[in-house]
C-alpha atoms as a PDB file:
ATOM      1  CA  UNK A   1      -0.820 -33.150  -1.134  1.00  0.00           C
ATOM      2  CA  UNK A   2      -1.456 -32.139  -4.453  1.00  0.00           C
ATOM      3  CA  UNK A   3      -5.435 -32.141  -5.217  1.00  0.00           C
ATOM      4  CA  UNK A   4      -6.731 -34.354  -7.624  1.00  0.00           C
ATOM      5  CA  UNK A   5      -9.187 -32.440 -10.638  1.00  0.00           C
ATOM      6  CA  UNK A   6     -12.506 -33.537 -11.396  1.00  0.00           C
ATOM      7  CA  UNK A   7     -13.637 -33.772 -15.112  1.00  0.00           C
ATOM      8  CA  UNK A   8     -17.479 -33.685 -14.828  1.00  0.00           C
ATOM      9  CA  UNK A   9     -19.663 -35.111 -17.667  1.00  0.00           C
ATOM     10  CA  UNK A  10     -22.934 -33.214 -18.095  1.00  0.00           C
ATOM     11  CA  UNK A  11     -25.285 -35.831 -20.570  1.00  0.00           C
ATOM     12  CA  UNK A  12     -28.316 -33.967 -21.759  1.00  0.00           C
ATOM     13  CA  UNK A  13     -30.350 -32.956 -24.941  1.00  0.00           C
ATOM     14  CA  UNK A  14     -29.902 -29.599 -26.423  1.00  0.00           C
ATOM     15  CA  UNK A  15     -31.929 -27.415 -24.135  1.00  0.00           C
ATOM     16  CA  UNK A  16     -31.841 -29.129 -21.295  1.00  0.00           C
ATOM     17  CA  UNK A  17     -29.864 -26.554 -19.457  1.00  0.00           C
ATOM     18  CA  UNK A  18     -26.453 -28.232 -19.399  1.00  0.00           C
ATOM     19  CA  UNK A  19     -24.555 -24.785 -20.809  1.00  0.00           C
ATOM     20  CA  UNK A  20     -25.957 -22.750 -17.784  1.00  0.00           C
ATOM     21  CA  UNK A  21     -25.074 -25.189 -15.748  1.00  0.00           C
ATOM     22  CA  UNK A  22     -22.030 -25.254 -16.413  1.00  0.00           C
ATOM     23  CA  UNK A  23     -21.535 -21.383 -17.042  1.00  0.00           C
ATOM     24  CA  UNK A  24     -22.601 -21.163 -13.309  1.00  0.00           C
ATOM     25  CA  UNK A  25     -20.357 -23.852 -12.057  1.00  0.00           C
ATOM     26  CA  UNK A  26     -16.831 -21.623 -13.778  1.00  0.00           C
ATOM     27  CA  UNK A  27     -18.071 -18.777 -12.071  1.00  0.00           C
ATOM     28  CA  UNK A  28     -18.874 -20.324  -8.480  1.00  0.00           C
ATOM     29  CA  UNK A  29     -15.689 -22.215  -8.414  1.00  0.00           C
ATOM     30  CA  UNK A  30     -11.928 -21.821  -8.489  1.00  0.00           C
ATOM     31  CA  UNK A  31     -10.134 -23.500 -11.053  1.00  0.00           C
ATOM     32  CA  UNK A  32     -12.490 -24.442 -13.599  1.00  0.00           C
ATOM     33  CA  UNK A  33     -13.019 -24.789 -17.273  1.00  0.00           C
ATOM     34  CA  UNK A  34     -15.689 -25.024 -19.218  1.00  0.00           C
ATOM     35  CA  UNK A  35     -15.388 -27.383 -22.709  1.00  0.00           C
ATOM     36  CA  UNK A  36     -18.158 -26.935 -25.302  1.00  0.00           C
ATOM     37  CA  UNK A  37     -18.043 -29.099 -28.315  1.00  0.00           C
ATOM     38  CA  UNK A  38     -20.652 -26.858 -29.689  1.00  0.00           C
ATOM     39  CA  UNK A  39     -18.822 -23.557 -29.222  1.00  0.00           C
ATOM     40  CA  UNK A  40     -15.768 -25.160 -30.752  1.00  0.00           C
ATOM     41  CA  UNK A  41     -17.654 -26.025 -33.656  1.00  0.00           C
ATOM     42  CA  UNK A  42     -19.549 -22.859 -34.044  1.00  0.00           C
ATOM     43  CA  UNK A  43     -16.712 -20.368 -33.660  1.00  0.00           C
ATOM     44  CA  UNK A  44     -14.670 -22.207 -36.089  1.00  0.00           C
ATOM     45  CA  UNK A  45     -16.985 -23.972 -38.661  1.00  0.00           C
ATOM     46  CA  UNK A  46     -20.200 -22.147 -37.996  1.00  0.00           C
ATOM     47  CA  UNK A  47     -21.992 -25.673 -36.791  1.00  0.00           C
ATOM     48  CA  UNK A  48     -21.530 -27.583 -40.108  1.00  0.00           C
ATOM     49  CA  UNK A  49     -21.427 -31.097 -39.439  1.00  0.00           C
ATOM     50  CA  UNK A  50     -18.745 -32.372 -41.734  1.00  0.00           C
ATOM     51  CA  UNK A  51     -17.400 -35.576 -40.687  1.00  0.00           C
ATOM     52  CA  UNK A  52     -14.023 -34.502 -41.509  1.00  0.00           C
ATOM     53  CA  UNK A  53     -14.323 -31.258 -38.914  1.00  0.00           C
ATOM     54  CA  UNK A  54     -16.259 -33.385 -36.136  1.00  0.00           C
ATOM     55  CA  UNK A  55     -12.637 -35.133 -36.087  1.00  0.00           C
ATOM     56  CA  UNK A  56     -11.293 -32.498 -35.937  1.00  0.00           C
ATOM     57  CA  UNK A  57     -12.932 -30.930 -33.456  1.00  0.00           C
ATOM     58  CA  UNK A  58     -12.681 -34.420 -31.119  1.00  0.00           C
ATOM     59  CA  UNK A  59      -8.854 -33.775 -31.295  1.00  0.00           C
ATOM     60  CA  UNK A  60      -9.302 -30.200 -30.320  1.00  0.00           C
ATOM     61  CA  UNK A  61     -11.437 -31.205 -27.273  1.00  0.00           C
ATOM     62  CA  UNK A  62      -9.609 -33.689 -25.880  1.00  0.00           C
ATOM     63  CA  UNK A  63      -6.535 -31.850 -26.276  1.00  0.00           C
ATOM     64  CA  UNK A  64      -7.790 -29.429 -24.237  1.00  0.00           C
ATOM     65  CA  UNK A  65      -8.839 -31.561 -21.455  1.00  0.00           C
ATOM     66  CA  UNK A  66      -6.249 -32.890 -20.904  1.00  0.00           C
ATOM     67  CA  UNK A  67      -3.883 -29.623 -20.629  1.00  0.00           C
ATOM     68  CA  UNK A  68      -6.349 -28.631 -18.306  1.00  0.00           C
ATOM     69  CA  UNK A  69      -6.387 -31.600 -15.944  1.00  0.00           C
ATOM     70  CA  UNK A  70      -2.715 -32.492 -16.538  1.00  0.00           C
ATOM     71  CA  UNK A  71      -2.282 -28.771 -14.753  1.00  0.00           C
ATOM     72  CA  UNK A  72      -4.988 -28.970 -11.929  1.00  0.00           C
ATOM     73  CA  UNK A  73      -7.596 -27.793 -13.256  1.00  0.00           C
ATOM     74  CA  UNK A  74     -11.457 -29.192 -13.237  1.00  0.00           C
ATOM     75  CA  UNK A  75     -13.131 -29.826 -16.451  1.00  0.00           C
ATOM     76  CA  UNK A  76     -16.985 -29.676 -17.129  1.00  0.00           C
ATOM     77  CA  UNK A  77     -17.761 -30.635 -20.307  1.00  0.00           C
ATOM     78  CA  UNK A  78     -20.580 -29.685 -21.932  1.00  0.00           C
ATOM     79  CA  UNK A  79     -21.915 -31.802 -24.733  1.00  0.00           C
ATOM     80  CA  UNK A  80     -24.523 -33.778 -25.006  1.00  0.00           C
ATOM     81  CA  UNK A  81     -23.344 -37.399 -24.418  1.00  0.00           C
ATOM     82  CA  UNK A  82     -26.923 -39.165 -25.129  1.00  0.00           C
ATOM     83  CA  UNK A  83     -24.737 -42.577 -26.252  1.00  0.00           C
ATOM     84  CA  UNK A  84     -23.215 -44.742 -23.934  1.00  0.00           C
ATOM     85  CA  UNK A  85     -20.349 -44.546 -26.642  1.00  0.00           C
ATOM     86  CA  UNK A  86     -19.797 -40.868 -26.259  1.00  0.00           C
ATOM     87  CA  UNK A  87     -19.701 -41.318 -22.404  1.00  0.00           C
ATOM     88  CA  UNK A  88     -17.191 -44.430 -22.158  1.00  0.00           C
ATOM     89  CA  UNK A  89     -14.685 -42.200 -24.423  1.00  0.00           C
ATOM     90  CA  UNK A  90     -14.147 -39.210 -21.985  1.00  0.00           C
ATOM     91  CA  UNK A  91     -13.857 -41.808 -19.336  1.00  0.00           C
ATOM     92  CA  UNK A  92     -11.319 -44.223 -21.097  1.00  0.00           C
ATOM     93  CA  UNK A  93      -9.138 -41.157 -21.909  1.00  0.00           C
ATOM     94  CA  UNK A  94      -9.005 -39.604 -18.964  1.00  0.00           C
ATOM     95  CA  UNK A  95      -9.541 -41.982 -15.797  1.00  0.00           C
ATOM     96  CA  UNK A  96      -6.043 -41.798 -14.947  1.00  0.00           C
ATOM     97  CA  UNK A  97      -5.909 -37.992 -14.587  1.00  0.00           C
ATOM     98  CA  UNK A  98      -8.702 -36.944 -12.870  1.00  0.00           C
ATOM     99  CA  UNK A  99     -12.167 -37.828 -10.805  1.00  0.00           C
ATOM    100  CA  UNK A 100     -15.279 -37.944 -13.043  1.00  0.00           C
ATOM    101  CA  UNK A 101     -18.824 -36.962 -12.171  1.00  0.00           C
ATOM    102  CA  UNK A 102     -21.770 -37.223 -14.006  1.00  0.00           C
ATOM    103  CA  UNK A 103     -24.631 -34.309 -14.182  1.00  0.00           C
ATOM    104  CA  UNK A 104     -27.683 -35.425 -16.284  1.00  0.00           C
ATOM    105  CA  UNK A 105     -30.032 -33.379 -17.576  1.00  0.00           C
ATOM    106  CA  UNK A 106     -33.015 -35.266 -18.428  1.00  0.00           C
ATOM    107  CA  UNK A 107     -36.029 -33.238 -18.800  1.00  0.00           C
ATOM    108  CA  UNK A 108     -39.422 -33.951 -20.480  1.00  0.00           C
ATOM    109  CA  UNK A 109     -39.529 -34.014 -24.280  1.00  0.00           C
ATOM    110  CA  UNK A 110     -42.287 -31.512 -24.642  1.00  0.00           C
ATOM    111  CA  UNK A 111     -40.348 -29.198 -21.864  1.00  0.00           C
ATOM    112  CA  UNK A 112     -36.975 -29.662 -24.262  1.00  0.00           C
ATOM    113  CA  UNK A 113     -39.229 -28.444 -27.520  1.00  0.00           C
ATOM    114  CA  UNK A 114     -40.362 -25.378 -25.895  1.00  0.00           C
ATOM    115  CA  UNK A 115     -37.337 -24.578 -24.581  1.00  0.00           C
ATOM    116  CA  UNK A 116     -36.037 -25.272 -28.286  1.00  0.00           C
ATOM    117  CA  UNK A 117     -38.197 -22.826 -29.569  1.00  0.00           C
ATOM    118  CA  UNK A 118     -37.274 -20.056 -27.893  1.00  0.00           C
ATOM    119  CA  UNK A 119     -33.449 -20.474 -28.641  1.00  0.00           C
ATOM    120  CA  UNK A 120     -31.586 -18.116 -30.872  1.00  0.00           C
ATOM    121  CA  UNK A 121     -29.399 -21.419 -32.763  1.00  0.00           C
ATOM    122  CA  UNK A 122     -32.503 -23.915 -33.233  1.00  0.00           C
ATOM    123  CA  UNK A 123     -31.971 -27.560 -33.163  1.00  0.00           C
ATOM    124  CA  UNK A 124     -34.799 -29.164 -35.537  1.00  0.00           C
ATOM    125  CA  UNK A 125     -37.388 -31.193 -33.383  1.00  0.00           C
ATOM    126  CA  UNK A 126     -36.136 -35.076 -35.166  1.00  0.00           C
ATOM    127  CA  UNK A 127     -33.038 -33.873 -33.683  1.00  0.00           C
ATOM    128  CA  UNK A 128     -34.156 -33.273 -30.084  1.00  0.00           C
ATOM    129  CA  UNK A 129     -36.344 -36.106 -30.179  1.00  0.00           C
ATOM    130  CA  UNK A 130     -34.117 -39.083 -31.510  1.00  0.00           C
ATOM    131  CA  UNK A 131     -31.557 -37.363 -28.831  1.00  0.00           C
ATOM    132  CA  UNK A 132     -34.217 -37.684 -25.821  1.00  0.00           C
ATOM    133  CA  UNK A 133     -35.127 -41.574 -27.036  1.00  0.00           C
ATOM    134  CA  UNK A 134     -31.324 -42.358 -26.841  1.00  0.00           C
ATOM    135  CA  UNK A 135     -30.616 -40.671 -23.420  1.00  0.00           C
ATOM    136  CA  UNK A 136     -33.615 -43.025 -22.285  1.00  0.00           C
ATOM    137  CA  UNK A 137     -31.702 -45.927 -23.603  1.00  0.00           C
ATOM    138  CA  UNK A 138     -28.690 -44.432 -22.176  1.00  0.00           C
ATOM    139  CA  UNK A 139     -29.841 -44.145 -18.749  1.00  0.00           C
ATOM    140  CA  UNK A 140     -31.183 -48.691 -18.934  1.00  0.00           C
ATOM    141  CA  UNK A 141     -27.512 -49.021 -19.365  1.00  0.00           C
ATOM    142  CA  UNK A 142     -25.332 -46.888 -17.489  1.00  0.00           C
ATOM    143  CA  UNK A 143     -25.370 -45.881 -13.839  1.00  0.00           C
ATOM    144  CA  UNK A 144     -23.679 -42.404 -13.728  1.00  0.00           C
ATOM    145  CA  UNK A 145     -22.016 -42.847 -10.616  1.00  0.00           C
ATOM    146  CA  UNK A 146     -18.637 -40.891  -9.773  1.00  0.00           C
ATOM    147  CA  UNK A 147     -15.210 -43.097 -10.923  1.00  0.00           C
ATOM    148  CA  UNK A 148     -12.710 -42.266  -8.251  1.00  0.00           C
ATOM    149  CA  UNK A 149      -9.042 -41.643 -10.477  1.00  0.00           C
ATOM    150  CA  UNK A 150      -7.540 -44.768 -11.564  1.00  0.00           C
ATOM    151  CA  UNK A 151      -4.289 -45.234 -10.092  1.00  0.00           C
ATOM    152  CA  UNK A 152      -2.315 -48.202 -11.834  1.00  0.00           C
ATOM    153  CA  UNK A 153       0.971 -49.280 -11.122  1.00  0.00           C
ATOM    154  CA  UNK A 154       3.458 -50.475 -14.156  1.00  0.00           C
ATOM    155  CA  UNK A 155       1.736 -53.808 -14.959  1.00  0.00           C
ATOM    156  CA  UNK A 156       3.836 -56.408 -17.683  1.00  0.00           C
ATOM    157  CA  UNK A 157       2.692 -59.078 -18.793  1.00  0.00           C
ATOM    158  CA  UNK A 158       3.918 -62.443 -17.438  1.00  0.00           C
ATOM    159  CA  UNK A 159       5.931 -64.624 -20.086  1.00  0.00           C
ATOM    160  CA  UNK A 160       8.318 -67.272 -19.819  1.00  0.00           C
ATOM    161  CA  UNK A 161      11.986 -65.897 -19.788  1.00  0.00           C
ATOM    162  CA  UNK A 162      13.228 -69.150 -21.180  1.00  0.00           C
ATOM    163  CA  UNK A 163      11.808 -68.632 -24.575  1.00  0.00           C
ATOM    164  CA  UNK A 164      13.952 -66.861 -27.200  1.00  0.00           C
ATOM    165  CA  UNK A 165      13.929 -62.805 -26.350  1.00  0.00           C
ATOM    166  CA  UNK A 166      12.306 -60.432 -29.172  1.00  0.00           C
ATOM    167  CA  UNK A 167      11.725 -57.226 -30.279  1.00  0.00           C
ATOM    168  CA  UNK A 168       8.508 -56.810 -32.295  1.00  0.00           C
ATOM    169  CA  UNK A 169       8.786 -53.193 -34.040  1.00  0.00           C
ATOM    170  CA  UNK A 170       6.712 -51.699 -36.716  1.00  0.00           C
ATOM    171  CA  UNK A 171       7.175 -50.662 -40.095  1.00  0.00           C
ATOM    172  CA  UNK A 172       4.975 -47.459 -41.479  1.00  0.00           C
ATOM    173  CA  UNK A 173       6.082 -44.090 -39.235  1.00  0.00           C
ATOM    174  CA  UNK A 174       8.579 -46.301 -37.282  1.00  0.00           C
ATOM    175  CA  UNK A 175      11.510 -48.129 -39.492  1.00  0.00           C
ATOM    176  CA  UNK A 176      10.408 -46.937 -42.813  1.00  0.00           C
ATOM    177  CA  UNK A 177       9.666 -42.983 -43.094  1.00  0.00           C
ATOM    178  CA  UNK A 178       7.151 -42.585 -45.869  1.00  0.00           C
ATOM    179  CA  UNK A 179       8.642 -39.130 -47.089  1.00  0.00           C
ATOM    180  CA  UNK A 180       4.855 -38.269 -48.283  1.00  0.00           C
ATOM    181  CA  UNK A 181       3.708 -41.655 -49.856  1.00  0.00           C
ATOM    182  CA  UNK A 182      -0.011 -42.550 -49.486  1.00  0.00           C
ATOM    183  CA  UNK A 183       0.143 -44.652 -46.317  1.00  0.00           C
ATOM    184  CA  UNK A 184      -2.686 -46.665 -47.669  1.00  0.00           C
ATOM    185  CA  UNK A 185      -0.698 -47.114 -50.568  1.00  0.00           C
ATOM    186  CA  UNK A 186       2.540 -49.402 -50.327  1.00  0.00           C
ATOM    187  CA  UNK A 187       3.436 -50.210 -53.768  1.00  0.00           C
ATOM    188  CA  UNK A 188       6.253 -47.889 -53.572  1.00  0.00           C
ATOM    189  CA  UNK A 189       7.655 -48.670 -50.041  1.00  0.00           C
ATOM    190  CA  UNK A 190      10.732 -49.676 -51.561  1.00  0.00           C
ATOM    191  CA  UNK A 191      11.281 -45.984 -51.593  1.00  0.00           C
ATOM    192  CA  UNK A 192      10.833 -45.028 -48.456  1.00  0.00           C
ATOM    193  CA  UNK A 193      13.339 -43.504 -46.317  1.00  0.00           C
ATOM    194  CA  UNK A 194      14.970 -45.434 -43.319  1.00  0.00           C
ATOM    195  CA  UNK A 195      14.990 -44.124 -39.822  1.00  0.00           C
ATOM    196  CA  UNK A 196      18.409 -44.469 -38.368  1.00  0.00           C
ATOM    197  CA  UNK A 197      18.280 -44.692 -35.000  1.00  0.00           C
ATOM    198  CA  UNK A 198      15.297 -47.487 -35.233  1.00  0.00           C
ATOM    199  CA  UNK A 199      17.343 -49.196 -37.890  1.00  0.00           C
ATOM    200  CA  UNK A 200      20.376 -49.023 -35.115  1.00  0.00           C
ATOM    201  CA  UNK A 201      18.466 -50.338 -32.079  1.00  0.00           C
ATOM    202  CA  UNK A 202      17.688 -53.459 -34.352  1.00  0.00           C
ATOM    203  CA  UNK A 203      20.900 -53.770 -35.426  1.00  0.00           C
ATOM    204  CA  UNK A 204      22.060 -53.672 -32.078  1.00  0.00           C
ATOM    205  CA  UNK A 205      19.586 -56.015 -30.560  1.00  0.00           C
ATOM    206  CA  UNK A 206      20.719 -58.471 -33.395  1.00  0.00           C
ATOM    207  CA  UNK A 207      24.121 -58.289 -32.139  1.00  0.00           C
ATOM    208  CA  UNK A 208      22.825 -59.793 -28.692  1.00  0.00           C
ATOM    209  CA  UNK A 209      21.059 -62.239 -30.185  1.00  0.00           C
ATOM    210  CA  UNK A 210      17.311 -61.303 -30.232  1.00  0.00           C
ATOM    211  CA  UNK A 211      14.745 -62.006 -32.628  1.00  0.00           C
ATOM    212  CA  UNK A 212      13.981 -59.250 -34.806  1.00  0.00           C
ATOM    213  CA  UNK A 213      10.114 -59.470 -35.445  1.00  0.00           C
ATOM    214  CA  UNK A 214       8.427 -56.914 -37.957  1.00  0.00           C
ATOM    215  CA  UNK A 215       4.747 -56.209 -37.066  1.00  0.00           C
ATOM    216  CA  UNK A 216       3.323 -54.301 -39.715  1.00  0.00           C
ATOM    217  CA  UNK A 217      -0.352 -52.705 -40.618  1.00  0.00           C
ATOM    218  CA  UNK A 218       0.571 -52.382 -44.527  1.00  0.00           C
ATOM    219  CA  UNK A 219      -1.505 -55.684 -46.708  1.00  0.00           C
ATOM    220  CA  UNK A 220       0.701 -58.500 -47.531  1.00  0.00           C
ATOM    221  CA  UNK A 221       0.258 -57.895 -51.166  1.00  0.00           C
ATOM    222  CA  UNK A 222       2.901 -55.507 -50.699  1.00  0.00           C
ATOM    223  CA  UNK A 223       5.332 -57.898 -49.091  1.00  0.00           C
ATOM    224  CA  UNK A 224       7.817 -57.517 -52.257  1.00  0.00           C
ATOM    225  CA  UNK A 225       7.954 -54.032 -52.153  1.00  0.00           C
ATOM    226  CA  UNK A 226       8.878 -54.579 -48.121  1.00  0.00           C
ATOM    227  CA  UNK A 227      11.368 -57.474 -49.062  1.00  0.00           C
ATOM    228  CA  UNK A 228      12.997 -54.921 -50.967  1.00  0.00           C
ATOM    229  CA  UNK A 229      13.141 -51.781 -48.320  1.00  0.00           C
ATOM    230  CA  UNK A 230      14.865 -54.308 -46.435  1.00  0.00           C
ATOM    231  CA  UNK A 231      17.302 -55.537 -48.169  1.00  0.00           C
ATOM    232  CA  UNK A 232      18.198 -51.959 -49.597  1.00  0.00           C
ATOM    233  CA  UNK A 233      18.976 -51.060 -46.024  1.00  0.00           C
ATOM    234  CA  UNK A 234      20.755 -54.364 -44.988  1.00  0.00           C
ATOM    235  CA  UNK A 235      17.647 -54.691 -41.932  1.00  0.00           C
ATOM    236  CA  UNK A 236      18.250 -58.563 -40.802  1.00  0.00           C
ATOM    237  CA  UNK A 237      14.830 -59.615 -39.342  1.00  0.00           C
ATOM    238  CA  UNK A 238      13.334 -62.904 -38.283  1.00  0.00           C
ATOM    239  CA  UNK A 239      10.048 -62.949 -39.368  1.00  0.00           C
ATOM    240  CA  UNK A 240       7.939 -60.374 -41.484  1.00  0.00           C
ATOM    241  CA  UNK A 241       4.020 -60.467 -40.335  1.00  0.00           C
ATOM    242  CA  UNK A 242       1.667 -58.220 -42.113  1.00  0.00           C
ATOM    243  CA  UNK A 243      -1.879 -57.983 -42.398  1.00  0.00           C
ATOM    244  CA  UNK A 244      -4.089 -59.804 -44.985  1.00  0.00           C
ATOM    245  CA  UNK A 245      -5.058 -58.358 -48.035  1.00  0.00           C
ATOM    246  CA  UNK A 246      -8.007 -56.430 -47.858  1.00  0.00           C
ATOM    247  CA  UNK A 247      -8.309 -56.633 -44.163  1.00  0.00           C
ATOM    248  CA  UNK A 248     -10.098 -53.313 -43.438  1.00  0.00           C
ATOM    249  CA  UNK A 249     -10.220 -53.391 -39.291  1.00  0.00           C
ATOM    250  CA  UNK A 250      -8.190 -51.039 -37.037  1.00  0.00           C
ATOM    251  CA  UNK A 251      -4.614 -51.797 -36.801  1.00  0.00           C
ATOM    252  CA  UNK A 252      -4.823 -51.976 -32.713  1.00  0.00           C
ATOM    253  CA  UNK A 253      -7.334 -54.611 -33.917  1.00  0.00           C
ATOM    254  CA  UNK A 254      -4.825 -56.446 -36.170  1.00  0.00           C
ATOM    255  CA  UNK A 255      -1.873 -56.317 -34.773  1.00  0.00           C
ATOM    256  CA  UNK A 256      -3.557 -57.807 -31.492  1.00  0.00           C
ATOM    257  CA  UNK A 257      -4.073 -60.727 -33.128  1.00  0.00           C
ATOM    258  CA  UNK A 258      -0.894 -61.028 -35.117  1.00  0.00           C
ATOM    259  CA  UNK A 259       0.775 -61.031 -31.774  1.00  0.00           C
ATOM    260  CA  UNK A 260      -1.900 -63.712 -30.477  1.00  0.00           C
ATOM    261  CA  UNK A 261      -1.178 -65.789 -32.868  1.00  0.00           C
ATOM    262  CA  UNK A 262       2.129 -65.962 -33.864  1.00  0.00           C
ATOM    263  CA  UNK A 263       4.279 -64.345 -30.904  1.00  0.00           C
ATOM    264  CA  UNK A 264       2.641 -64.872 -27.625  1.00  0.00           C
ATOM    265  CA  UNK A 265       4.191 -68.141 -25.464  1.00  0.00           C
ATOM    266  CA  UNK A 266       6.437 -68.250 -28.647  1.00  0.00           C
ATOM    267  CA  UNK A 267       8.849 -65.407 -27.700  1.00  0.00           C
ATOM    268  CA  UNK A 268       9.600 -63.502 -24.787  1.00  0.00           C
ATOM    269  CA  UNK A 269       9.004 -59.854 -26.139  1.00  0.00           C
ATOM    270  CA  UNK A 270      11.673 -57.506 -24.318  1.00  0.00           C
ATOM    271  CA  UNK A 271       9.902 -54.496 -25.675  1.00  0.00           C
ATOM    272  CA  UNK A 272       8.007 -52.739 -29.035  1.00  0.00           C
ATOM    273  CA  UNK A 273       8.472 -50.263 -31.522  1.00  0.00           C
ATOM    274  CA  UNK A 274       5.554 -48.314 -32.968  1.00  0.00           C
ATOM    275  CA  UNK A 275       4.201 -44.835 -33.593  1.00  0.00           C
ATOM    276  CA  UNK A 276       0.425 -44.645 -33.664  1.00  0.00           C
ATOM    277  CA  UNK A 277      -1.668 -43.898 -30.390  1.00  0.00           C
ATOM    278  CA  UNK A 278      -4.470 -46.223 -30.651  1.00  0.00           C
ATOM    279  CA  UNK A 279      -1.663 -49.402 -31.492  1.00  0.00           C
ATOM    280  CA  UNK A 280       0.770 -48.118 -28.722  1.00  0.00           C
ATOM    281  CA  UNK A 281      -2.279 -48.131 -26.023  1.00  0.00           C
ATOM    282  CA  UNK A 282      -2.627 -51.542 -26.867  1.00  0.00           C
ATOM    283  CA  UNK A 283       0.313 -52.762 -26.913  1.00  0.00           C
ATOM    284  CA  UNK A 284       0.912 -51.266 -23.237  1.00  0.00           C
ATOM    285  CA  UNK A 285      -2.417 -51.540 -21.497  1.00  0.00           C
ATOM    286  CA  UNK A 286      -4.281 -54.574 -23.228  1.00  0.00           C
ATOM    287  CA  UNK A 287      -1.253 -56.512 -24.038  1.00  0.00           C
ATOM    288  CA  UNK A 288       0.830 -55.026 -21.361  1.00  0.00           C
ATOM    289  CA  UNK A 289       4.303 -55.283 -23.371  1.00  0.00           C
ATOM    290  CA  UNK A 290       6.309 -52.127 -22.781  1.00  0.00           C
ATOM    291  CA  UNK A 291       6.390 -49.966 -26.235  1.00  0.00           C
ATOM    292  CA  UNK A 292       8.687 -47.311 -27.021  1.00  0.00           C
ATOM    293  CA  UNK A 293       6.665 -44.660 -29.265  1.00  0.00           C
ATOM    294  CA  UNK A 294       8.633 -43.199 -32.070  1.00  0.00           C
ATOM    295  CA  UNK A 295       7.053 -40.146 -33.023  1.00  0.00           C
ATOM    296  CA  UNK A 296       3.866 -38.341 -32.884  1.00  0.00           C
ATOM    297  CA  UNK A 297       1.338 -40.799 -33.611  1.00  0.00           C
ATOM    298  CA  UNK A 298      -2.175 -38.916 -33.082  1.00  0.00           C
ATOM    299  CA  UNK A 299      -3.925 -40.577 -36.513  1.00  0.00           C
END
């Protein structure tokens, strides 16, 4: 039986001894990795905190992780992860691939600034101190006890087959190709390219008789534009639903409601189309519809 990894979470202020920790723990056992946000960040950007890199740098992690765990490995990774926000990410993304442990290290604020002081890389004391009152807050909040590795079976949500069947599918990165436009910026989207074989499931699903329902992130000030993409490419659709005009929340956000409130117990949704991570993991595990993904959709 093939063993399942363990991605432990070590929470703990700068100094606290997390890095030896887990320096000791990649020796001492077989198969293990240690992840340092910090040594990412140093070696490539000699610890400036641009917001821009810190993105960056999130995308590197986490692809890493999950390489790791997706090939056996065990993970400790070594941040600090004073937030309860920082500490429900690692868990979200990987719950389904591994077992997670906790290891905090929560020493005594005056120990921390000694131990501070005699570091080579410094961390100023507001730092170490507005870490330390968070962990406390931290700690009210969250139990650290091991998750076992979520196992979950394909799950769909239950609709009534005797409404009229529908595909919802996207428009931005999944029917139109933007061919460089600003994404933000959909004045243009008349010129956007079509993708083919999207166009061609649609077309086909026409055929049979489906509803053809285009979900889309873009502001409905640019529904001309749209009309027009459209109609250049002969795309026969039943209804067009975009966001509101200056509507600034997440499109997983958006498009959750869009489908709340004008698909759900209105159509029977055989499957959707879309491209970006964060609106394809809802569609599949919040709203449980099955989604095909496109393309690459890591933005």
């Amino acid at each position: 039986m093939k063993k399942i990894p363990t991605l432990t979470i070590l929470t703990g202020c700068p100094a606290s001894g997390k890095s030896t920790f887990a320096e000791w723990k990649v020796r001492t056992e077989p198969k293990t990795m240690r992840i340092s946000r910090d040594e990412i960040r140093f070696s490539q950007f000699q610890e400036a905190m641009d917001p821009a890199y810190e993105s960056m740098i999130s995308k590197i992690v986490n692809g890493q992780i999950k390489t790791l765990l997706s090939n056996g490995w065990n993970v400790i990774l070594d941040t600090c992860n004073v937030k309860l926000e920082y500490i429900k990410q690692p868990i979200n993304d990987f719950s389904e691939m591994a077992n997670i442990e906790f290891k905090v290290f929560d020493l005594p604020l005056a120990e921390l600034l000694i131990r501070n002081g005699k570091r080579d890389r410094k961390v100023p004391k507001k730092v170490i101190e507005n870490m330390y009152h968070q962990l406390q807050k931290t700690k009210e909040k969250f139990d650290f006890k091991s998750i076992r590795k979520v196992n979950k079976n394909l799950e769909y949500a239950i609709q009534n087959p005797e409404l009229p069947k529908a595909i919802i599918c996207d428009l931005d990165g999944t029917l139109a190709l933007m061919n460089g436009r600003n994404p933000f910026d959909a004045s243009k989207c008349d010129q956007d390219e079509l993708n083919e074989p999207v166009a061609n499931v649609l077309r086909n699903y026409k055929k049979l008789d489906y509803k053809i329902l285009l979900v889309s992130g873009r502001e409905d000030k640019y529904k001309e534009p749209t009309l027009r993409f459209l109609e250049k490419h002969a795309i026969e659709f039943d209804d067009l639903i975009m966001r509101k005009s200056s509507d600034n929340r997440k499109d997983s956000i958006v498009k959750t409601e869009i489908y709340t409130d004008f698909i759900k117990d209105k159509y029977f949704v055989e499957f959707v189309l879309d491209d970006r991570n964060q609106v394809v993991d809802t569609w599949r595990k919040d709203l449980k519809l099955p989604c095909f993904q496109v393309y690459y959709g890591d933005f």
